[in-house]
C-alpha atoms as a PDB file:
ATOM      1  CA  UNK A   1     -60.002  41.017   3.794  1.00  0.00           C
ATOM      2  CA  UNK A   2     -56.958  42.058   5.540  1.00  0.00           C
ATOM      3  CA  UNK A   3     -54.725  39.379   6.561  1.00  0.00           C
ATOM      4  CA  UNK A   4     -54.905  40.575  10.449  1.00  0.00           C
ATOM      5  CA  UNK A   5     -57.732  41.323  11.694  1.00  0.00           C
ATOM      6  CA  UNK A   6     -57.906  45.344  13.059  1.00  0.00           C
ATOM      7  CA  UNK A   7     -59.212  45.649  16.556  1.00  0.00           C
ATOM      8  CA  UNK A   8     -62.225  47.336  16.885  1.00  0.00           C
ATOM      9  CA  UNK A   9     -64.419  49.511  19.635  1.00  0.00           C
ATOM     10  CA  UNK A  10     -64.607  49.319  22.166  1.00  0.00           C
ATOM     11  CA  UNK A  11     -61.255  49.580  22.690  1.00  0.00           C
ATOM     12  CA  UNK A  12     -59.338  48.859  25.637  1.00  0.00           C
ATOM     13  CA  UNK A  13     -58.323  52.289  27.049  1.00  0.00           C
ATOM     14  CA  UNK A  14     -54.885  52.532  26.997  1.00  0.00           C
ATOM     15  CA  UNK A  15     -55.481  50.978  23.064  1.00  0.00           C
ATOM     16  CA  UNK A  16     -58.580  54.546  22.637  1.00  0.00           C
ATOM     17  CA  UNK A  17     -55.662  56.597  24.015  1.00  0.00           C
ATOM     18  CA  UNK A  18     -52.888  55.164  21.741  1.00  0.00           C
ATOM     19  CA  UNK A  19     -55.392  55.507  18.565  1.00  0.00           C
ATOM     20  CA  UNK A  20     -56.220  58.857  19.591  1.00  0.00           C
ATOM     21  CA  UNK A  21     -52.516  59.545  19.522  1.00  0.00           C
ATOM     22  CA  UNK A  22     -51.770  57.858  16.119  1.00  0.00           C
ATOM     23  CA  UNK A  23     -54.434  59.859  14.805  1.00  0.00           C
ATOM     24  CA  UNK A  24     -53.063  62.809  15.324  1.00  0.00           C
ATOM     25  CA  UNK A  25     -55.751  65.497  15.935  1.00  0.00           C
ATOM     26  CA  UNK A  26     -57.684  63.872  12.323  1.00  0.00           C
ATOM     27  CA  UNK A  27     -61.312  64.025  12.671  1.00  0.00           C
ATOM     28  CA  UNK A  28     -61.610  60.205  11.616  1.00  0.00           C
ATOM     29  CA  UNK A  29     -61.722  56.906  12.627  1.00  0.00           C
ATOM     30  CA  UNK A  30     -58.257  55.343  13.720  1.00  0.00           C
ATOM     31  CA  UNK A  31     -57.054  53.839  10.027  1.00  0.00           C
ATOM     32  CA  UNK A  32     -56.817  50.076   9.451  1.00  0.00           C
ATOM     33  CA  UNK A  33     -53.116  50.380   9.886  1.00  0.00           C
ATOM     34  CA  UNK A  34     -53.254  51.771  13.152  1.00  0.00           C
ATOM     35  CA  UNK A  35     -56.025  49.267  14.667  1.00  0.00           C
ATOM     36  CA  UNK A  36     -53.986  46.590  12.790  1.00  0.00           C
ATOM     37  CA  UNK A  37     -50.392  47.528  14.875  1.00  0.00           C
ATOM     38  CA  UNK A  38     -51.671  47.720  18.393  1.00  0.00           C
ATOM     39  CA  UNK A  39     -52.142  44.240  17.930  1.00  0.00           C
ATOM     40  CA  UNK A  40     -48.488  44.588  18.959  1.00  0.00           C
ATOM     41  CA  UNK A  41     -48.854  47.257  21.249  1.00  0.00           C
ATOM     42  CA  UNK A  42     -44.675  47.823  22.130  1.00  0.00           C
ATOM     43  CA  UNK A  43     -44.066  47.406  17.844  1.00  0.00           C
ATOM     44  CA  UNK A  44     -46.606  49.994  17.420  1.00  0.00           C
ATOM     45  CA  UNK A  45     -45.096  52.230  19.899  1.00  0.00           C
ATOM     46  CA  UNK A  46     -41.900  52.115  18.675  1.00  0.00           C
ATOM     47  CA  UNK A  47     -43.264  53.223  15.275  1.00  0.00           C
ATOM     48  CA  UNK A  48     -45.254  55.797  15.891  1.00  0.00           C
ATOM     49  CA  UNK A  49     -41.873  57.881  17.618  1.00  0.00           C
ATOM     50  CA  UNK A  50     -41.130  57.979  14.249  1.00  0.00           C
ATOM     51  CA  UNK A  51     -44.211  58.243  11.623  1.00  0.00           C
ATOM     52  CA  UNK A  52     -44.774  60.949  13.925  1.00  0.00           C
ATOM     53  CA  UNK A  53     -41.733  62.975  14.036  1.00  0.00           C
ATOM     54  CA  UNK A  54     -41.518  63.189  10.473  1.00  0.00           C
ATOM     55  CA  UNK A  55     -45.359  64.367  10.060  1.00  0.00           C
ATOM     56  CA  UNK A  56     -45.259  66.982  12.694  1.00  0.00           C
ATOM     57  CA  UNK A  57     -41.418  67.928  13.186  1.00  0.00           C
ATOM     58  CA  UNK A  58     -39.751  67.361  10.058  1.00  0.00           C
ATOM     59  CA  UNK A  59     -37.251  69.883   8.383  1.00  0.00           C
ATOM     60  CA  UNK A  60     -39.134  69.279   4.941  1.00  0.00           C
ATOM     61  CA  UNK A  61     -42.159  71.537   3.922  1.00  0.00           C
ATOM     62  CA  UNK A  62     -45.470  69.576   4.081  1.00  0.00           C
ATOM     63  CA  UNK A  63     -45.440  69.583   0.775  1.00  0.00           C
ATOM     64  CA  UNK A  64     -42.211  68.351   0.047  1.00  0.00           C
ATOM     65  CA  UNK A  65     -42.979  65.945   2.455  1.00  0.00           C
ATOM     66  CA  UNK A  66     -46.195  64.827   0.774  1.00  0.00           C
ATOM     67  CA  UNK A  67     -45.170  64.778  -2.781  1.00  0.00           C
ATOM     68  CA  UNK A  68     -42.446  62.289  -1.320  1.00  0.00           C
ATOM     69  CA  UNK A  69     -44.535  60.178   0.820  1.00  0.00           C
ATOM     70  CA  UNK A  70     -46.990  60.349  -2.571  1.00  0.00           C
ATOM     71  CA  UNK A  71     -44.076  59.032  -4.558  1.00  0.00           C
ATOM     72  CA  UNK A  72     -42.562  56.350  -2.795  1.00  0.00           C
ATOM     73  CA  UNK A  73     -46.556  54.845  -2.103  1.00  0.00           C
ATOM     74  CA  UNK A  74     -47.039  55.063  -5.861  1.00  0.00           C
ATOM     75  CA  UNK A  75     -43.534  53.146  -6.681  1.00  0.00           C
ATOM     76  CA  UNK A  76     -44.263  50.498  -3.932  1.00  0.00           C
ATOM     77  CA  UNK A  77     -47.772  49.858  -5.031  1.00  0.00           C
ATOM     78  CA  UNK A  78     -48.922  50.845  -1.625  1.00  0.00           C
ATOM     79  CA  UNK A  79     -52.819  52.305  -2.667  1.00  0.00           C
ATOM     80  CA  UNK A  80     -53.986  52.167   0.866  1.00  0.00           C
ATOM     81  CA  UNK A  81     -51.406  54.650   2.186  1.00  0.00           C
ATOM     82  CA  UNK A  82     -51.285  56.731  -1.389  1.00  0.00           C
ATOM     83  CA  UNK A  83     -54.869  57.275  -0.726  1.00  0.00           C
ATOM     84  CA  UNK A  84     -54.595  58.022   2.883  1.00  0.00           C
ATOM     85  CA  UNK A  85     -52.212  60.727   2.898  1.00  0.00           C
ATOM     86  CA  UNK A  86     -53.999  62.011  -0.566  1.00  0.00           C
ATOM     87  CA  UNK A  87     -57.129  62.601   1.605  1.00  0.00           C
ATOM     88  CA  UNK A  88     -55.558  63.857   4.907  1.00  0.00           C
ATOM     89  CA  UNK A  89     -52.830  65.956   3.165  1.00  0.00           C
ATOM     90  CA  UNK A  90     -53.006  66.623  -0.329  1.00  0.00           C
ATOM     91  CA  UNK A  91     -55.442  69.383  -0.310  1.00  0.00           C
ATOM     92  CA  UNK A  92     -54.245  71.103   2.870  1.00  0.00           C
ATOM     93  CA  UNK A  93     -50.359  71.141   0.708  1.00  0.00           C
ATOM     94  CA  UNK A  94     -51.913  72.437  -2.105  1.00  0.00           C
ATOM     95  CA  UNK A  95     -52.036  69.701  -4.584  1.00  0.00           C
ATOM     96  CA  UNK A  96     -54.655  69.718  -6.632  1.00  0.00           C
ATOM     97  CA  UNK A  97     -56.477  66.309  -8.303  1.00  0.00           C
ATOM     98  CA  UNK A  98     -54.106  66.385 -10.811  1.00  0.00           C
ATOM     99  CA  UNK A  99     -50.736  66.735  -9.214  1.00  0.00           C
ATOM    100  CA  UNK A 100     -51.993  64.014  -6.973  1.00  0.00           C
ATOM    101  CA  UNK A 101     -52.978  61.827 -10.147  1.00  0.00           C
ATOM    102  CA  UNK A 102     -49.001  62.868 -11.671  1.00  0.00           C
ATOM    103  CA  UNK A 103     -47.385  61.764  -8.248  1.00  0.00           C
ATOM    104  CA  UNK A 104     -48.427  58.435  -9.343  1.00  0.00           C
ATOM    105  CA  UNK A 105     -48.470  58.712 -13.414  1.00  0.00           C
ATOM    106  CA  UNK A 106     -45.351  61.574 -14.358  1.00  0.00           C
ATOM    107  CA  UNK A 107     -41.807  60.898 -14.675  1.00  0.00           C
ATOM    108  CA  UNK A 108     -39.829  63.148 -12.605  1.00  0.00           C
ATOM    109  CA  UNK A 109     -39.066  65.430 -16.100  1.00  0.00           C
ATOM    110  CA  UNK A 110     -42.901  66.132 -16.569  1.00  0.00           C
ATOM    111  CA  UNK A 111     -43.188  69.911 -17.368  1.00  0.00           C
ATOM    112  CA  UNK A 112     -45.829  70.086 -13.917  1.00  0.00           C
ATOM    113  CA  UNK A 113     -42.816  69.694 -11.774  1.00  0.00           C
ATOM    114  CA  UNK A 114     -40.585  72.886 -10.595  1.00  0.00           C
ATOM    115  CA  UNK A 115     -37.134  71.792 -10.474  1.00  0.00           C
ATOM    116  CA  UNK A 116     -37.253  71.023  -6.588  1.00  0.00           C
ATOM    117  CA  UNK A 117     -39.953  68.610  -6.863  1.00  0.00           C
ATOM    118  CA  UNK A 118     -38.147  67.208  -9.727  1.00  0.00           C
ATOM    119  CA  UNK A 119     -35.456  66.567  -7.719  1.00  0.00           C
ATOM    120  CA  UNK A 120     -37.280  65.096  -5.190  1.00  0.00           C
ATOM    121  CA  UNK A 121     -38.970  62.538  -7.271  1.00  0.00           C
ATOM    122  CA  UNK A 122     -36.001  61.547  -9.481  1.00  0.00           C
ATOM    123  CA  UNK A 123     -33.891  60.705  -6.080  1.00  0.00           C
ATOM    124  CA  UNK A 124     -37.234  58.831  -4.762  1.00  0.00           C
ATOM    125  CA  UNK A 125     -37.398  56.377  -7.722  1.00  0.00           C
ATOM    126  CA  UNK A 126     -33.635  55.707  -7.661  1.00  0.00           C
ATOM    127  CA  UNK A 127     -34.066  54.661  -4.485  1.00  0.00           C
ATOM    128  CA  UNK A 128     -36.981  52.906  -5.037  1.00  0.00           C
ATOM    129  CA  UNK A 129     -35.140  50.963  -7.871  1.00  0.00           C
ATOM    130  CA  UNK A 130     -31.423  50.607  -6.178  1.00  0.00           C
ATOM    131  CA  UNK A 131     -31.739  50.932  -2.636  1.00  0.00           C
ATOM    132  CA  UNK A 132     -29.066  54.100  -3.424  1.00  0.00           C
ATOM    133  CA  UNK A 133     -28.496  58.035  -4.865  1.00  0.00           C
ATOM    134  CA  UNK A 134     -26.066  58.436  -7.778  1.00  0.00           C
ATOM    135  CA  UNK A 135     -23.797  61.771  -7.647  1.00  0.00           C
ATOM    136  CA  UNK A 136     -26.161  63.698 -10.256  1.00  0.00           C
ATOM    137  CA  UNK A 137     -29.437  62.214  -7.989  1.00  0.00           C
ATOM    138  CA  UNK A 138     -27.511  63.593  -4.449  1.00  0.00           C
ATOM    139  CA  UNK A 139     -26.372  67.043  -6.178  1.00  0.00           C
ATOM    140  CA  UNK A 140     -29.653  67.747  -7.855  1.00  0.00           C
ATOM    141  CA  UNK A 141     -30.595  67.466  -3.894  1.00  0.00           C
ATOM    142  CA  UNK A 142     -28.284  69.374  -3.068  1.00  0.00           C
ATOM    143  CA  UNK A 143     -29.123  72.098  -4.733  1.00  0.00           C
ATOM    144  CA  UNK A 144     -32.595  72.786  -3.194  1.00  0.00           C
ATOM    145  CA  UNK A 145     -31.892  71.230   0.621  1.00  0.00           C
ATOM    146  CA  UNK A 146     -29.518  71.025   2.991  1.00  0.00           C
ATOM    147  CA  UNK A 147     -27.700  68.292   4.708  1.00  0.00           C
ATOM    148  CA  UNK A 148     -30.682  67.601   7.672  1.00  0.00           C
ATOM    149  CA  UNK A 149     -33.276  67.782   4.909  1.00  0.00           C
ATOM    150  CA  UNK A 150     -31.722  65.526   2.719  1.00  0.00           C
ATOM    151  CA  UNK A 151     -30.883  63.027   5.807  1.00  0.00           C
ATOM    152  CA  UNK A 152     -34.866  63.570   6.665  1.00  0.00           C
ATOM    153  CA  UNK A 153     -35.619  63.048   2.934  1.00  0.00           C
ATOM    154  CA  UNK A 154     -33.695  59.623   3.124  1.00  0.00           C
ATOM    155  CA  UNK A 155     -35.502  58.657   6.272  1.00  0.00           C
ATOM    156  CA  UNK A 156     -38.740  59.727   4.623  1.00  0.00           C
ATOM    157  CA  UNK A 157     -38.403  57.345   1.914  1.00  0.00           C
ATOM    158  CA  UNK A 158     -37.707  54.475   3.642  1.00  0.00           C
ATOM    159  CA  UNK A 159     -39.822  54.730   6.374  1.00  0.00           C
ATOM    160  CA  UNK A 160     -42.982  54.907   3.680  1.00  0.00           C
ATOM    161  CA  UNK A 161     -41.574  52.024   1.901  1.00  0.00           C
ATOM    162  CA  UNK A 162     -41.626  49.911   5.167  1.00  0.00           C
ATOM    163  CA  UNK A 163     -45.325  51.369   5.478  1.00  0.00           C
ATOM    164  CA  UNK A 164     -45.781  49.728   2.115  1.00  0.00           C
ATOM    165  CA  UNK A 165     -44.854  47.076   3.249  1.00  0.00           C
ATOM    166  CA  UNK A 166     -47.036  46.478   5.955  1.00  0.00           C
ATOM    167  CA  UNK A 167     -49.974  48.125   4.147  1.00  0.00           C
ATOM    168  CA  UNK A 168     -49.681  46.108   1.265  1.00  0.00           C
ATOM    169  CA  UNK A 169     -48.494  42.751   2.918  1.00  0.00           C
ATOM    170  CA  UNK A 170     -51.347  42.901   5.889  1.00  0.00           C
ATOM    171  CA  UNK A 171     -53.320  43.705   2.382  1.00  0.00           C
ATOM    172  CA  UNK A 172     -55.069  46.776   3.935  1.00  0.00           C
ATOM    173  CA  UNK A 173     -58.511  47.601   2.098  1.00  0.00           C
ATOM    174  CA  UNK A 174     -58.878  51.569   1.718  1.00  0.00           C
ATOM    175  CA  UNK A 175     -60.397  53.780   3.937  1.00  0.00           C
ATOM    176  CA  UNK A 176     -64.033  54.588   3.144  1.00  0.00           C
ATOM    177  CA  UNK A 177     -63.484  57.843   3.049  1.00  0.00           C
ATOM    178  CA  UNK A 178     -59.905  58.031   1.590  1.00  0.00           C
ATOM    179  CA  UNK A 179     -59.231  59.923  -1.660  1.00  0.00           C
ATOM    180  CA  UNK A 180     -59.612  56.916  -4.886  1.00  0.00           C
ATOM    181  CA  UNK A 181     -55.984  55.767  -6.685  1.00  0.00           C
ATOM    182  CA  UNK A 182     -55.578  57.510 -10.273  1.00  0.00           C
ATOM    183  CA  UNK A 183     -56.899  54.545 -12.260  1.00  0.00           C
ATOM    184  CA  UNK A 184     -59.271  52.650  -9.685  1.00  0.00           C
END
């Protein structure tokens, strides 16, 4: 059971028009996280200026963007959002059941990962584990992105780790129809 309780329909209407706006054009019904922050409707709209500019306006591929968001889920133990985004957005990047299974499972030297997504994940677990990017982390970057991406890739990663956070401290049950965690 999550520790706050989501709203639920009907909603209010200015709460069906924010959902419908977290949601994104998704043929679904509005996630546990979302019913869960319009509990605090001004929180929630401060938020979603920003979940939402990075989904939809970023300067990262989708799937850059995904095998990122993938990443930093799987290092913060965040299932709930892992499997959301796997469902949404793995498919529609191209990832396949098994890329999606490595995203959580792989060290960033696996032989399945080009050299770009390699750099990708190595930078996301060092700053998963220190909070920071060593030279060889930022130049191995560097090499496949530019400045805005990079500052975007930064962002990226800690805005999914404070979704972890809530996911995982609200302890968010999955979505019914969200794609199982490799191992569950």
């Amino acid at each position: 059971m999550p520790r706050i309780a989501p709203l639920s329909p009907p909603y209010e209407p200015g709460v069906g028009d924010a959902l419908t706006a977290w949601m994104g054009g998704v043929d679904k019904e509005p996630l546990l996280l979302f019913r869960t922050l319009l509990r605090n409707e001004e929180l929630a709209s401060r938020m979603r200026v920003l979940g939402a500019g990075l989904l939809a306006h970023g300067k990262l591929p989708a799937a850059d963007r995904e095998l990122v968001v993938a990443r930093v889920c799987a290092r913060s133990a965040c299932r709930y959002e892992w499997s959301v985004h796997a469902a949404i957005f793995g498919e529609a990047v191209g990832f396949t059941a098994d890329l999606l299974a490595a995203t959580v499972t792989a060290p960033p030297d696996d032989p399945r990962w080009s050299p770009r997504q390699a750099a990708l994940l190595g930078a996301a677990d060092e700053l998963h584990r220190t909070a920071a990017l060593s030279d060889p982390a930022w130049q191995a970057l560097a090499a496949h992105f530019d400045e805005d991406q990079i500052l975007e890739f930064l962002v990226l990663c800690g805005w999914y780790r404070t979704v972890a956070y809530l996911a995982n401290g609200l302890r968010l049950e999955s979505e019914p129809w969200s794609t199982p965690y490799p191992g569950t």
